[in-house]
C-alpha atoms as a PDB file:
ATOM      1  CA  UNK A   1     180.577 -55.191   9.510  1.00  0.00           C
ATOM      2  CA  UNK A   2     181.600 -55.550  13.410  1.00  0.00           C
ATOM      3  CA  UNK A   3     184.303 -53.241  12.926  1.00  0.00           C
ATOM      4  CA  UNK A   4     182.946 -50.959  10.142  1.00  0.00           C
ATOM      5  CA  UNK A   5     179.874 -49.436  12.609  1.00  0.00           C
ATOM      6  CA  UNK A   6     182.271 -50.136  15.453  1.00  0.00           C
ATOM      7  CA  UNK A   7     184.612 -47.158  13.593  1.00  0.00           C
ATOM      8  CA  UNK A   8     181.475 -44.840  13.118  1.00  0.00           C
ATOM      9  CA  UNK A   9     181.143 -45.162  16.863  1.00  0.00           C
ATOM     10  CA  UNK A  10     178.568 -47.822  17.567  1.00  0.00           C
ATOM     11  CA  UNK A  11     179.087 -50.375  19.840  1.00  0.00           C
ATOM     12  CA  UNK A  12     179.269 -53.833  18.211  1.00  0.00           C
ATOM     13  CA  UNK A  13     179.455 -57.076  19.123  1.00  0.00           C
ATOM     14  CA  UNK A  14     180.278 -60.735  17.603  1.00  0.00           C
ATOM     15  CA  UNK A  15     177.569 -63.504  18.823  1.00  0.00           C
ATOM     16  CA  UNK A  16     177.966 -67.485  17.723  1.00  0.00           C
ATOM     17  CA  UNK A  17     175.734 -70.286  18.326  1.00  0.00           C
ATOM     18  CA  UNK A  18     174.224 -72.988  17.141  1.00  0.00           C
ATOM     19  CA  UNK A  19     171.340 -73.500  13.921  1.00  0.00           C
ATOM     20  CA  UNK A  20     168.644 -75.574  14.847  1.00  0.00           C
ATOM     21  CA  UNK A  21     166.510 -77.287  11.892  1.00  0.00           C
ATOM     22  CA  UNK A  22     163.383 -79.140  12.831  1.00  0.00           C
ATOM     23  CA  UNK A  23     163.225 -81.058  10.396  1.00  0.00           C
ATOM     24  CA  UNK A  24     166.660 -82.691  10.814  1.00  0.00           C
ATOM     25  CA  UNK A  25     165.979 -83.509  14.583  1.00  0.00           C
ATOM     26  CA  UNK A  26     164.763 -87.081  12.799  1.00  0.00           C
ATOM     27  CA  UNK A  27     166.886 -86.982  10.018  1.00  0.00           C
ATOM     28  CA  UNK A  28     168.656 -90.380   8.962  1.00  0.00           C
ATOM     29  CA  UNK A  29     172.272 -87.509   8.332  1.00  0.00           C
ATOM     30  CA  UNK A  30     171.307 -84.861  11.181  1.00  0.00           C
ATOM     31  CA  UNK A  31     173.678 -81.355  11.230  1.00  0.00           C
ATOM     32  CA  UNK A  32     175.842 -81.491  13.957  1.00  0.00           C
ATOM     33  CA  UNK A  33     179.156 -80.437  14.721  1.00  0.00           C
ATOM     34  CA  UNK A  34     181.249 -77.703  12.690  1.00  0.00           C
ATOM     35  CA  UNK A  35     178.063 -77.905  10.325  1.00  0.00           C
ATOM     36  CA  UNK A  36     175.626 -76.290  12.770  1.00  0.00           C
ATOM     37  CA  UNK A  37     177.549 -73.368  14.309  1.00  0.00           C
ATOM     38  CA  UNK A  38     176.669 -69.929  13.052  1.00  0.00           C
ATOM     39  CA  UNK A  39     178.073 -66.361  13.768  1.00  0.00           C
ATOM     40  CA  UNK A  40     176.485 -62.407  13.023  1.00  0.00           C
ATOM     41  CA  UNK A  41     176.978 -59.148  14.405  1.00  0.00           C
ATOM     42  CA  UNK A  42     174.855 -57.094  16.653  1.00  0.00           C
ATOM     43  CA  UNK A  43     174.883 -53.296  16.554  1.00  0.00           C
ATOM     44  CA  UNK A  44     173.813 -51.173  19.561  1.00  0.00           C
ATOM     45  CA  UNK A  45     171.232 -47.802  17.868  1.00  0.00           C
ATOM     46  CA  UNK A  46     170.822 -45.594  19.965  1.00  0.00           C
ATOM     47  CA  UNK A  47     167.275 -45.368  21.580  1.00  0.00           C
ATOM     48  CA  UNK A  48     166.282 -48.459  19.295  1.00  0.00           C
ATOM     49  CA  UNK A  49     168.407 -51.103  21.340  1.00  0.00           C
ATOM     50  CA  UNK A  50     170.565 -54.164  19.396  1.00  0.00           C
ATOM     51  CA  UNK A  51     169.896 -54.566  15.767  1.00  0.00           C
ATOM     52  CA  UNK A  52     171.050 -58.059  14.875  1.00  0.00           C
ATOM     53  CA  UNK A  53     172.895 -58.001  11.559  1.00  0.00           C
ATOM     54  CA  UNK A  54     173.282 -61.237   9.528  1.00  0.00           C
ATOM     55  CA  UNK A  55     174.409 -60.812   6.320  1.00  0.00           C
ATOM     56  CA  UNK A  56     174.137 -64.658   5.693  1.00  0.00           C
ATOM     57  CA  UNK A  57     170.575 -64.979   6.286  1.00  0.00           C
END
């Protein structure tokens, strides 16, 4: 997706970090590690700012 709007001329960028559940702060088998990182795109429009795109939500 990155490089698709990237070739159209937008600026695009890759951002990672970290899912945070609530309700597995207490959890007996919290998600950590490899389990909680996440990834999406974000998409500069002009005069609307960065539109976060994340296909796997």
């Amino acid at each position: 997706m990155m490089e698709a709007c990237r070739s159209l001329g937008f600026a695009a960028r890759f951002v990672s970090g970290h899912l945070c559940d609530a309700a597995m702060v207490d959890a007996d088998r919290p998600m950590i590690g490899g389990g909680a990182t996440h990834a999406w795109c974000q998409v500069c429009l002009p005069a609307a700012g960065w539109w976060t795109g994340d296909l796997a939500a």
